[in-house]
PDB file of N, CA and C in Angstrom:
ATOM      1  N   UNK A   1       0.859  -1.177   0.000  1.00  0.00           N
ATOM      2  CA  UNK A   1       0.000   0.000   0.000  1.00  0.00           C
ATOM      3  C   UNK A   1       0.902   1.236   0.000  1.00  0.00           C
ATOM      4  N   UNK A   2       0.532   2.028  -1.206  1.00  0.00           N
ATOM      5  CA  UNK A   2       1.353   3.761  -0.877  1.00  0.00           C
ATOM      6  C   UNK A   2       0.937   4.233   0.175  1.00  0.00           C
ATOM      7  N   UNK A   3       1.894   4.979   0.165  1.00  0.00           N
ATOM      8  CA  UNK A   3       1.682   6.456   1.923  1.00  0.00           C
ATOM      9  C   UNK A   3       0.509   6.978   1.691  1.00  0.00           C
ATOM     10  N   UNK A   4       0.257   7.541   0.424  1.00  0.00           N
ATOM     11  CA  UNK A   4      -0.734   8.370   0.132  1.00  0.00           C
ATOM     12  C   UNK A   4      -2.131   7.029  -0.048  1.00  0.00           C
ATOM     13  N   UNK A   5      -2.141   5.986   0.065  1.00  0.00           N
ATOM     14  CA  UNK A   5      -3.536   5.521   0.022  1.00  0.00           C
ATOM     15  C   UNK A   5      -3.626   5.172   1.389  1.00  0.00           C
ATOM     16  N   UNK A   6      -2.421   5.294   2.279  1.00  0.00           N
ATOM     17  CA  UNK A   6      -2.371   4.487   3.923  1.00  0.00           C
ATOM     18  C   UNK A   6      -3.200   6.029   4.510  1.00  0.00           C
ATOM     19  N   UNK A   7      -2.201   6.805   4.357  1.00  0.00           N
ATOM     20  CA  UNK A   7      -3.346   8.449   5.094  1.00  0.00           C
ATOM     21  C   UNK A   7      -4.573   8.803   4.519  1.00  0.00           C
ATOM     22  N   UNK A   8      -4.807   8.741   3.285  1.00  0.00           N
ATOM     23  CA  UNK A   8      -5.941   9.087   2.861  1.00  0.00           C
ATOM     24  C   UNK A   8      -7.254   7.933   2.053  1.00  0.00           C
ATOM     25  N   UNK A   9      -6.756   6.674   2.100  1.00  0.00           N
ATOM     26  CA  UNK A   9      -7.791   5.809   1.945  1.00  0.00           C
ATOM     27  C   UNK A   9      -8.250   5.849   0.462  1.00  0.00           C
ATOM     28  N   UNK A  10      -7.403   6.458  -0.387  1.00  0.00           N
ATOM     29  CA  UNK A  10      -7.674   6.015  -1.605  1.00  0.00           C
ATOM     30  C   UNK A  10      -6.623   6.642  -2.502  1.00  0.00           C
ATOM     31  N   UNK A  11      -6.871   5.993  -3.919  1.00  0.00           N
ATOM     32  CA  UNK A  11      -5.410   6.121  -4.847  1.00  0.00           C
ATOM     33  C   UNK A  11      -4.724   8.083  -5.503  1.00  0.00           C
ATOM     34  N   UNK A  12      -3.847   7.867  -5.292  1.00  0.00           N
ATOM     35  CA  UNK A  12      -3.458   8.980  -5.907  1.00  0.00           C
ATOM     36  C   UNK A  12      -3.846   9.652  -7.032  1.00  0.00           C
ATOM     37  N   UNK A  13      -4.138  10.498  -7.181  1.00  0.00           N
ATOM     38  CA  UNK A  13      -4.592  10.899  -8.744  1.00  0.00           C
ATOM     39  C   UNK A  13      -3.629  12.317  -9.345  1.00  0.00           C
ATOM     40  N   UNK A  14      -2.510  11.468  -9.408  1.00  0.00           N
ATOM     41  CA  UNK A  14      -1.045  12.544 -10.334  1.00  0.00           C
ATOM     42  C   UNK A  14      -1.641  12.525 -11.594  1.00  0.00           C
ATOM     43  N   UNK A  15      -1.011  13.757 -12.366  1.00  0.00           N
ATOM     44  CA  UNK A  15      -0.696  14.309 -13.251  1.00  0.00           C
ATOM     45  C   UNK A  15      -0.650  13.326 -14.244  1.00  0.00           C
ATOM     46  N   UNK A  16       0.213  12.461 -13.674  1.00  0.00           N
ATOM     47  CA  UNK A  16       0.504  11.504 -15.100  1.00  0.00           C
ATOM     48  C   UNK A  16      -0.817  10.534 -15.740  1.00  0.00           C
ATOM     49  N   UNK A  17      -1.037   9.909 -15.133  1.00  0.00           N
ATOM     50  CA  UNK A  17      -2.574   9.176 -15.477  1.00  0.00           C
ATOM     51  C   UNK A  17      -3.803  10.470 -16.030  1.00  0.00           C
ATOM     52  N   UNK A  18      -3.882  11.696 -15.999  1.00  0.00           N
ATOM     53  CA  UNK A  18      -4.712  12.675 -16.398  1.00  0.00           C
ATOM     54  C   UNK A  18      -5.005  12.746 -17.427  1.00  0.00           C
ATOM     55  N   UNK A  19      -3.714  12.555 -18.634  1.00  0.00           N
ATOM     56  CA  UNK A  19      -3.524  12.290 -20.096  1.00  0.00           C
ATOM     57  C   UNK A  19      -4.016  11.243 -21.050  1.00  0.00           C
ATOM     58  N   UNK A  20      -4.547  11.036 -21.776  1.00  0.00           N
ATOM     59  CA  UNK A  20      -4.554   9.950 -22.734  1.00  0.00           C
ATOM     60  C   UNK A  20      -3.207  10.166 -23.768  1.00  0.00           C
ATOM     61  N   UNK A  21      -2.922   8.609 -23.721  1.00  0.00           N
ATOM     62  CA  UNK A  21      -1.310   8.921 -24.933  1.00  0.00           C
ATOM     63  C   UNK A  21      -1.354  10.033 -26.018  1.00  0.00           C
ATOM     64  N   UNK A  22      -2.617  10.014 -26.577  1.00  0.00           N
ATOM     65  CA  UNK A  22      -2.559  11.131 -27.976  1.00  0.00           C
ATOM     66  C   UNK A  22      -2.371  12.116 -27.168  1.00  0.00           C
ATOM     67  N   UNK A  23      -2.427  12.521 -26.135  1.00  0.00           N
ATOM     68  CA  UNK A  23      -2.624  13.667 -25.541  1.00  0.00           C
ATOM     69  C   UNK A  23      -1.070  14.214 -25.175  1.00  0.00           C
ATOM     70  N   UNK A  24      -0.512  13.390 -25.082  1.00  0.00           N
ATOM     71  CA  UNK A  24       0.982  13.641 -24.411  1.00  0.00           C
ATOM     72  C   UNK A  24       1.456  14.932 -25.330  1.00  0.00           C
ATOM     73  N   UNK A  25       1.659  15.408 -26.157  1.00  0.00           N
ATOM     74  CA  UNK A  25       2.027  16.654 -26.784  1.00  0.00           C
ATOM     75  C   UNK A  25       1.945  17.512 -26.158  1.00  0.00           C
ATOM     76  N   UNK A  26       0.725  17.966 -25.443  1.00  0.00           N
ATOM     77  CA  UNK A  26       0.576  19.228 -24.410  1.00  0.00           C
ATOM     78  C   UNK A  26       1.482  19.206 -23.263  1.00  0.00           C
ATOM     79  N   UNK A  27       2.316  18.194 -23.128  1.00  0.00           N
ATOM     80  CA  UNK A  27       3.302  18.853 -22.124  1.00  0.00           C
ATOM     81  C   UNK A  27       4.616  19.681 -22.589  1.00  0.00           C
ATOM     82  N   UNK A  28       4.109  20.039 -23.892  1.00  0.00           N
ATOM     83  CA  UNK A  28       5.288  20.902 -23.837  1.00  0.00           C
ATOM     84  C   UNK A  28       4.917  22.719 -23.756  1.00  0.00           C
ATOM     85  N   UNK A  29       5.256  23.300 -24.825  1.00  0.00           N
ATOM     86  CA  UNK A  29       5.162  24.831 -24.490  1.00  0.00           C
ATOM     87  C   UNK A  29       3.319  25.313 -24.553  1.00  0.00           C
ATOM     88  N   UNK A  30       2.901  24.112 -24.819  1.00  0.00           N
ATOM     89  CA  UNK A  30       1.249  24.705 -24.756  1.00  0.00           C
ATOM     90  C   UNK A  30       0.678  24.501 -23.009  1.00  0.00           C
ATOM     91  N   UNK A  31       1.134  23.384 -22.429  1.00  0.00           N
ATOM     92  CA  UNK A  31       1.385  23.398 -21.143  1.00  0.00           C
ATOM     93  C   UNK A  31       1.311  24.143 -20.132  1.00  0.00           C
ATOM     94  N   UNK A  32       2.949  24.766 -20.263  1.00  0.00           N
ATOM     95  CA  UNK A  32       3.186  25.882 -19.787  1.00  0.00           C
ATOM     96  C   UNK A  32       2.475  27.326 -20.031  1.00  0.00           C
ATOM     97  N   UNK A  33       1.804  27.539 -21.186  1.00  0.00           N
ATOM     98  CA  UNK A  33       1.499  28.482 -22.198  1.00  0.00           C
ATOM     99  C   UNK A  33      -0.054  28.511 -21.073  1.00  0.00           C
ATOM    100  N   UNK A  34      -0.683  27.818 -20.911  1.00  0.00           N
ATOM    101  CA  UNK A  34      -1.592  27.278 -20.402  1.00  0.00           C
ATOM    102  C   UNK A  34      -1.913  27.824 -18.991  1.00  0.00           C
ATOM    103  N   UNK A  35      -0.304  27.492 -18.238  1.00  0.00           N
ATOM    104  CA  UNK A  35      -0.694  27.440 -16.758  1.00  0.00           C
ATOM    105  C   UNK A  35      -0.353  29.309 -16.535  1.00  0.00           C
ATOM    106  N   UNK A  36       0.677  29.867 -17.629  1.00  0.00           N
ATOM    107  CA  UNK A  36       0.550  31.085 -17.226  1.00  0.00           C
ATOM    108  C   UNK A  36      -0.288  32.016 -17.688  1.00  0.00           C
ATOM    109  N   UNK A  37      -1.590  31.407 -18.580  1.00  0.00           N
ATOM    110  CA  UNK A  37      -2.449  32.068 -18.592  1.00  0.00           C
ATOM    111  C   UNK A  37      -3.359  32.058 -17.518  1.00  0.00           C
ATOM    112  N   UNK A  38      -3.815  30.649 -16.854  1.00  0.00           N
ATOM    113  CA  UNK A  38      -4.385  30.611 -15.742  1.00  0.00           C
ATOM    114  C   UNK A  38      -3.821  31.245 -14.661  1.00  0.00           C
ATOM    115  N   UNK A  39      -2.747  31.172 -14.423  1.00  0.00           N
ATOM    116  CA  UNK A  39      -2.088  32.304 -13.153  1.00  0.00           C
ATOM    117  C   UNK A  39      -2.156  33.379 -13.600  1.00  0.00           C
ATOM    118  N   UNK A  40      -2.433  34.162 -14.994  1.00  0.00           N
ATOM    119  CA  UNK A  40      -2.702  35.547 -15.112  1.00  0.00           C
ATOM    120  C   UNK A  40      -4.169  35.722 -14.700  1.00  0.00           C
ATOM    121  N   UNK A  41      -5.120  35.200 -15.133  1.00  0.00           N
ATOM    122  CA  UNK A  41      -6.395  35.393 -14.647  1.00  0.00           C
ATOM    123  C   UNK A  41      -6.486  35.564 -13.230  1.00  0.00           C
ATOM    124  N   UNK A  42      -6.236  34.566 -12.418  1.00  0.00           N
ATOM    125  CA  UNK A  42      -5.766  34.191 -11.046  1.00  0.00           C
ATOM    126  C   UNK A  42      -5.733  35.746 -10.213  1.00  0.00           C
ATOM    127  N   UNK A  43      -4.316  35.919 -10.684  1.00  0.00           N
ATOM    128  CA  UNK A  43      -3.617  37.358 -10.513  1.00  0.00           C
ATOM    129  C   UNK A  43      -4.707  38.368 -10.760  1.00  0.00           C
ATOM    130  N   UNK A  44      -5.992  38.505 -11.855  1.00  0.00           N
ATOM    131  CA  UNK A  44      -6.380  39.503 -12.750  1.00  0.00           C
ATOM    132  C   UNK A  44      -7.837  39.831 -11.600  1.00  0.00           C
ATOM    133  N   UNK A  45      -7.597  38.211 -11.292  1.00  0.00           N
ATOM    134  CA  UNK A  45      -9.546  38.188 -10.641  1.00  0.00           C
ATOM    135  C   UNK A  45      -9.371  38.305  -8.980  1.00  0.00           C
ATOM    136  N   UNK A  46      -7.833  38.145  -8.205  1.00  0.00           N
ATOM    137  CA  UNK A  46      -7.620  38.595  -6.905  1.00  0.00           C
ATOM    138  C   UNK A  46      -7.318  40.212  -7.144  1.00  0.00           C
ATOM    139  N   UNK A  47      -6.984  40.743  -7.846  1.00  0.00           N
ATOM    140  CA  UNK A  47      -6.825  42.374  -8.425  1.00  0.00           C
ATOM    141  C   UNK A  47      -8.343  43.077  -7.845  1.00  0.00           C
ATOM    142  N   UNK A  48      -9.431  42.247  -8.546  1.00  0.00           N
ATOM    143  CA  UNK A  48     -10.572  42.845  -9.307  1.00  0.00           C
ATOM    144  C   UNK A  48     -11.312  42.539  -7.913  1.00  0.00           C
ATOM    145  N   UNK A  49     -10.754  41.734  -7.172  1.00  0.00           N
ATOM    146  CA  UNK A  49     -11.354  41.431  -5.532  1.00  0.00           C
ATOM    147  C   UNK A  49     -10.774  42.399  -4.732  1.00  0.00           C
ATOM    148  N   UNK A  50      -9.960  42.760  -4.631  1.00  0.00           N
ATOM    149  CA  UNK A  50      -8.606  43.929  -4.151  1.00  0.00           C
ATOM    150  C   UNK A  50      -9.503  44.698  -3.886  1.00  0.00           C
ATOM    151  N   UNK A  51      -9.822  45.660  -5.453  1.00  0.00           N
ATOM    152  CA  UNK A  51     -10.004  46.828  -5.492  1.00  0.00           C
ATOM    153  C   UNK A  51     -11.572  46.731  -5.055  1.00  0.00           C
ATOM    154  N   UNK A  52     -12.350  45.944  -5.005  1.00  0.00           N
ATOM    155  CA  UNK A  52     -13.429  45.704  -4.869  1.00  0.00           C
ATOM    156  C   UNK A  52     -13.749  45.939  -3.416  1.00  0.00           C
ATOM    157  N   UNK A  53     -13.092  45.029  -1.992  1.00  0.00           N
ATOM    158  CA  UNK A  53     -12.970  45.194  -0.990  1.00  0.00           C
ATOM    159  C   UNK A  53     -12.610  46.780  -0.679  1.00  0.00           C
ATOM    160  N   UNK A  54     -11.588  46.999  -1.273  1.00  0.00           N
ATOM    161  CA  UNK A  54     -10.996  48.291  -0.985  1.00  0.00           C
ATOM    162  C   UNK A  54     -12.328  50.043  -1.211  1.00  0.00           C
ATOM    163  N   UNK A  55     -12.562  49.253  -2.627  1.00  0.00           N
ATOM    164  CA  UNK A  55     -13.645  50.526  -2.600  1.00  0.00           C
ATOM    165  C   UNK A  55     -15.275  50.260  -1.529  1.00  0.00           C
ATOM    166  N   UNK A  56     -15.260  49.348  -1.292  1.00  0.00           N
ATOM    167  CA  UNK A  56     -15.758  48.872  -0.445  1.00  0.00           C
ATOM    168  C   UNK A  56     -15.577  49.834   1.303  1.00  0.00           C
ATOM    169  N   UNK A  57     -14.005  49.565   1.616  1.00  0.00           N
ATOM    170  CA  UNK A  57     -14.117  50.250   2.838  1.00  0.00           C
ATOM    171  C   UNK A  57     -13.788  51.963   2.552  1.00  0.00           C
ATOM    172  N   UNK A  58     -13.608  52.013   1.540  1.00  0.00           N
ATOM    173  CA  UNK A  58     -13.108  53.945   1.392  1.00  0.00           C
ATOM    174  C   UNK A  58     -14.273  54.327   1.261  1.00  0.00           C
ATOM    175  N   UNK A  59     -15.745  53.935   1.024  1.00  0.00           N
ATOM    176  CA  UNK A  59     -16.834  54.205   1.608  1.00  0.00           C
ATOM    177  C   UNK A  59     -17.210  54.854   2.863  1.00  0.00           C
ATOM    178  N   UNK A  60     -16.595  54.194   3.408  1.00  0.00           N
ATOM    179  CA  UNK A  60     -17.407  54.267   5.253  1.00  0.00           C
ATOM    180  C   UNK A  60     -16.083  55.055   6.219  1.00  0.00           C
ATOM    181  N   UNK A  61     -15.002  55.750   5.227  1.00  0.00           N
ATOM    182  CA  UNK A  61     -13.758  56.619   5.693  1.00  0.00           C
ATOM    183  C   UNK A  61     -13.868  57.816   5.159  1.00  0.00           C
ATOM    184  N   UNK A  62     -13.955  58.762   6.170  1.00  0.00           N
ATOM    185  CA  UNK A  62     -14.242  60.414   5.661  1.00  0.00           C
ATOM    186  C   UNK A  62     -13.060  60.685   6.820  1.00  0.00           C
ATOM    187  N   UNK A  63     -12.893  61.591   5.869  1.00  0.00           N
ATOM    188  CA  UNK A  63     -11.564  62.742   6.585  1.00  0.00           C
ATOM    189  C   UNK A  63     -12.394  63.323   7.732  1.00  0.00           C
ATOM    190  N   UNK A  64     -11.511  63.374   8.749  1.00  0.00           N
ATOM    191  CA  UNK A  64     -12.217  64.485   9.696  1.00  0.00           C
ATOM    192  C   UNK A  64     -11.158  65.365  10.427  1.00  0.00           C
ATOM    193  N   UNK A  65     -11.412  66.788  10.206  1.00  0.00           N
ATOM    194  CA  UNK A  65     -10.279  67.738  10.175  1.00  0.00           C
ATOM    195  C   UNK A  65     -11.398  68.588  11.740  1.00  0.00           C
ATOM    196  N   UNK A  66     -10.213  68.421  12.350  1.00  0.00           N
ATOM    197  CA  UNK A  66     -11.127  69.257  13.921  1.00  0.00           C
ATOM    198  C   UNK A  66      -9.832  70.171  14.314  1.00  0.00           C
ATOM    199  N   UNK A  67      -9.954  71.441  14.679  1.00  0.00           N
ATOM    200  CA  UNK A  67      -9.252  72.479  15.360  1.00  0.00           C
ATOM    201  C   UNK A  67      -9.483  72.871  17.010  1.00  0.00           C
ATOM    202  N   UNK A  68      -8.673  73.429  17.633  1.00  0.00           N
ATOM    203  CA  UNK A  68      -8.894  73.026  18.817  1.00  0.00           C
ATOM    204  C   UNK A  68      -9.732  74.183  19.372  1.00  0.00           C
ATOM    205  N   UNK A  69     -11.165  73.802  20.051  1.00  0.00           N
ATOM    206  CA  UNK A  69     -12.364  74.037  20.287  1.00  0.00           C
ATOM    207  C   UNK A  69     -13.204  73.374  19.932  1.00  0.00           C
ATOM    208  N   UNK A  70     -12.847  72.864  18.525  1.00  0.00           N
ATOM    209  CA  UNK A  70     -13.940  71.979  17.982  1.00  0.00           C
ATOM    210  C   UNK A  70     -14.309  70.520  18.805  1.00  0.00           C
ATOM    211  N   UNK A  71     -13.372  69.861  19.440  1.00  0.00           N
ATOM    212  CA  UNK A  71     -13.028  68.686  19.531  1.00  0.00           C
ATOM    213  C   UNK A  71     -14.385  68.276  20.349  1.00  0.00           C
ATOM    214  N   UNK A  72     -14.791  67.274  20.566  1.00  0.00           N
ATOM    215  CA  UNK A  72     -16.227  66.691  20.519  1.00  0.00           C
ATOM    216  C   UNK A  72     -16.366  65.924  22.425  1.00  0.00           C
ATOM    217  N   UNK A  73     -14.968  65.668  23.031  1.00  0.00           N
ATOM    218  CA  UNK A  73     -15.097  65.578  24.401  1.00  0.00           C
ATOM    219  C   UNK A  73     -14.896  67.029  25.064  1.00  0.00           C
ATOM    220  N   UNK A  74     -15.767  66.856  26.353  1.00  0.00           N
ATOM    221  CA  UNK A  74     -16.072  67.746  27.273  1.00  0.00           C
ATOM    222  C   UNK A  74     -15.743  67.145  28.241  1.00  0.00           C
ATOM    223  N   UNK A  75     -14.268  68.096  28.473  1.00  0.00           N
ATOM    224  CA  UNK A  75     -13.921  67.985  30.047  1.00  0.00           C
ATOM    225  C   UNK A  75     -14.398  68.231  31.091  1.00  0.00           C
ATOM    226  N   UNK A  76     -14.309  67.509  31.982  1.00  0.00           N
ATOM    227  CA  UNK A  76     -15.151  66.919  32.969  1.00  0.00           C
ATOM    228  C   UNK A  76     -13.579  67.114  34.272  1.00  0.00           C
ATOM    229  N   UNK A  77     -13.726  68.065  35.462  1.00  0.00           N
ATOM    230  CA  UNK A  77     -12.815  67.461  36.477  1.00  0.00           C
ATOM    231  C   UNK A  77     -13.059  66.406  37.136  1.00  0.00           C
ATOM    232  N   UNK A  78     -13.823  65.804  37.323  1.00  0.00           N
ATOM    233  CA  UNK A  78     -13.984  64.483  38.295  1.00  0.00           C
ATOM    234  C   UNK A  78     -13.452  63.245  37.459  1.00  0.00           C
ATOM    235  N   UNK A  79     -13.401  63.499  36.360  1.00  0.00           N
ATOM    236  CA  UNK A  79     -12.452  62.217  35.400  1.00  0.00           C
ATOM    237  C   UNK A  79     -11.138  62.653  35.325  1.00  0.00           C
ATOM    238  N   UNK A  80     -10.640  63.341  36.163  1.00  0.00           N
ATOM    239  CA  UNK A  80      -9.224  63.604  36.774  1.00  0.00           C
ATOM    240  C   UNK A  80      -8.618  63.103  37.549  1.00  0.00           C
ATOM    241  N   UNK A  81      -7.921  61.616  37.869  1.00  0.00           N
ATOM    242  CA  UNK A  81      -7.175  60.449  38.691  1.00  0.00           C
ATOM    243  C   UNK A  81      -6.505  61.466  39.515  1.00  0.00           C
ATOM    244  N   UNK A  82      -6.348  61.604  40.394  1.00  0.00           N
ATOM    245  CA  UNK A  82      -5.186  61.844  41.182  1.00  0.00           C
ATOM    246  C   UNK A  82      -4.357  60.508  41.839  1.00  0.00           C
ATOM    247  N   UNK A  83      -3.017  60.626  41.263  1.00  0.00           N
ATOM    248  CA  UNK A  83      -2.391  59.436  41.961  1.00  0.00           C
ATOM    249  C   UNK A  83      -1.668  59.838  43.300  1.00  0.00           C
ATOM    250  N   UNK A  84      -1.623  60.980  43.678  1.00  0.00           N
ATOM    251  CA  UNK A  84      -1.412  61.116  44.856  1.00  0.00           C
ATOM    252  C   UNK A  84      -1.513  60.708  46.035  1.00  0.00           C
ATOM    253  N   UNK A  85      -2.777  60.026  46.080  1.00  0.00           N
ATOM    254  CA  UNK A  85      -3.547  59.534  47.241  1.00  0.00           C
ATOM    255  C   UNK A  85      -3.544  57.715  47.261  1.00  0.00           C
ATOM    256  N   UNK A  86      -2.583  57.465  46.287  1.00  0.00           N
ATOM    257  CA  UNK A  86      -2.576  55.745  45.876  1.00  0.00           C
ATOM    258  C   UNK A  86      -1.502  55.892  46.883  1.00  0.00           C
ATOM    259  N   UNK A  87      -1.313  54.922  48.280  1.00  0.00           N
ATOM    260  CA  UNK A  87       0.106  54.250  48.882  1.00  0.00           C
ATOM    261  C   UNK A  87       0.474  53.188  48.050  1.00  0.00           C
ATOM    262  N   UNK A  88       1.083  53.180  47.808  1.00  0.00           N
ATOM    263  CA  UNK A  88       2.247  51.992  47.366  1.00  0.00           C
ATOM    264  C   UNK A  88       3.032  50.971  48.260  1.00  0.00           C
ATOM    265  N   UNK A  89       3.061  49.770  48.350  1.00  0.00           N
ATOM    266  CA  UNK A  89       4.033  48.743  49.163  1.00  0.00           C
ATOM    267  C   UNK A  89       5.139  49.000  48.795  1.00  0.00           C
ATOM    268  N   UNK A  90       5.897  48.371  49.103  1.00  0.00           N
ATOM    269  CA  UNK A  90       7.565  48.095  49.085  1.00  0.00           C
ATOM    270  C   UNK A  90       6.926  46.913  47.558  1.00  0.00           C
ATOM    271  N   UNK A  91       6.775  46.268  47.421  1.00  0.00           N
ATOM    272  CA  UNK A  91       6.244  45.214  46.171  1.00  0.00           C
ATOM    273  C   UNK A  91       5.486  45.940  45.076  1.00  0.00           C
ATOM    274  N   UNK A  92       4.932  47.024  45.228  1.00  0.00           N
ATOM    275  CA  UNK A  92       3.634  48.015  44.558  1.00  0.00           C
ATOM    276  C   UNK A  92       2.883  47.356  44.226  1.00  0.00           C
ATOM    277  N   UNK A  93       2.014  46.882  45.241  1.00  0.00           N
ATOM    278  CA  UNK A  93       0.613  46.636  45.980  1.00  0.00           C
ATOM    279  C   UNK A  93       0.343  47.591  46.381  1.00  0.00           C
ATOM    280  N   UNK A  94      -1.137  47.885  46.489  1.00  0.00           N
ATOM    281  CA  UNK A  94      -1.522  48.417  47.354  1.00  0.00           C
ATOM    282  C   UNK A  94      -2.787  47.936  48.281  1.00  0.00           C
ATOM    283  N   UNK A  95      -3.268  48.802  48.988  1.00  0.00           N
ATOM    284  CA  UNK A  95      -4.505  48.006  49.949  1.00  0.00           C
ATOM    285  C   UNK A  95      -5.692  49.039  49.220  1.00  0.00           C
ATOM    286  N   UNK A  96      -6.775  47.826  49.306  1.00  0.00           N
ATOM    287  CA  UNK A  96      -8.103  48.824  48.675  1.00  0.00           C
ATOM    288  C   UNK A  96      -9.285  48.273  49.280  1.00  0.00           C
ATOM    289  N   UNK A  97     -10.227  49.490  49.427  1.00  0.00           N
ATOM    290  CA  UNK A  97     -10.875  49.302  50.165  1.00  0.00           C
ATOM    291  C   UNK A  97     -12.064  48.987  49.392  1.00  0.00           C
ATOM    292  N   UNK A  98     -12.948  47.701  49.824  1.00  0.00           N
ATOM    293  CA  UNK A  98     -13.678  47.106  49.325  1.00  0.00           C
ATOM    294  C   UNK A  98     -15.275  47.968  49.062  1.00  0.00           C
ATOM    295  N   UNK A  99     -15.402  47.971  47.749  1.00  0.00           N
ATOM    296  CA  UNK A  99     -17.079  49.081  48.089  1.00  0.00           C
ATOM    297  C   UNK A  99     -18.375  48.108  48.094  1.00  0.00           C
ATOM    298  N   UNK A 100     -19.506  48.046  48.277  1.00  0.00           N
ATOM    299  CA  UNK A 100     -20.640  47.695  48.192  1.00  0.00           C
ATOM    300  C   UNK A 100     -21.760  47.821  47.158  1.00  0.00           C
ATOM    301  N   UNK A 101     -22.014  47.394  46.202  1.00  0.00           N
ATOM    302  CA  UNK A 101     -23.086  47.792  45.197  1.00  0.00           C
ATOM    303  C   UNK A 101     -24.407  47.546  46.134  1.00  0.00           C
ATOM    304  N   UNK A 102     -24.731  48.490  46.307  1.00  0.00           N
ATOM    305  CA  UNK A 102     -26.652  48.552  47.293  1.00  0.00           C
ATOM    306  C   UNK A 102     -27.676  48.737  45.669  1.00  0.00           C
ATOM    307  N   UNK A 103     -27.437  49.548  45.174  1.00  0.00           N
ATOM    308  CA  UNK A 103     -28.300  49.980  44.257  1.00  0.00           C
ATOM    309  C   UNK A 103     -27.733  49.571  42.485  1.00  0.00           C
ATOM    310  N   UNK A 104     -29.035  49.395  41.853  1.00  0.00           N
ATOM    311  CA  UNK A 104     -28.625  48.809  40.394  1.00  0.00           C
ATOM    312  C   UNK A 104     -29.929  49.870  39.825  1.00  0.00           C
ATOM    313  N   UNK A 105     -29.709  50.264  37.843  1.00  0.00           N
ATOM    314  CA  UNK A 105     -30.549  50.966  37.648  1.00  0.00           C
ATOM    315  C   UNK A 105     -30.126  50.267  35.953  1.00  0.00           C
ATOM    316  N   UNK A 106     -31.656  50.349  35.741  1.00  0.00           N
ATOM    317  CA  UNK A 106     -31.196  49.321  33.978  1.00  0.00           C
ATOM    318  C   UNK A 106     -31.544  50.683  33.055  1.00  0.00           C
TER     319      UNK A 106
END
């Protein structure tokens, strides 16, 4: 039994058996002639997917030009950390004090 019928449970199907004898001529420059036309298409129709995807997302991308005033967050002081008030261990741990959720609001 071949490797290839022991892993996959049935016969190989190469290149060579593909042909009928009259046929054997095409392995030469029509062949080749052949496969780099199919890899040009290949090439022609992942292109034509490219640009396709692409115009696709330059859709849903607009420039956005903001000067300063314009800018769209509003500062807020209470979203101001102070790390001042964090102790630190010798390890930088620290201790925290556990809070309570009493109230929920959907």
């Amino acid at each position: 039994m071949a490797p290839y019928e022991a892993l996959y449970w049935r016969q190989c199907r190469s290149p060579v058996g593909w042909f009928e004898p009259d046929e054997a001529r095409l392995l030469g420059t029509d062949l080749v002639q052949d496969a780099l036309d199919k890899v040009k298409l290949i090439q022609d129709r992942l292109r034509m997917a490219q640009s396709r995807q692409k115009s696709y997302a330059d859709r849903k991308v607009c420039d956005v030009a903001l000067m300063i005033g314009e800018k769209k967050y509003v500062g807020d002081p209470s979203h101001v950390l102070d790390s001042s008030t964090v102790q630190l261990d010798g390890d930088l741990t620290s201790d925290v004090d556990l809070v309570a959720i009493l109230d929920r609001q959907v």
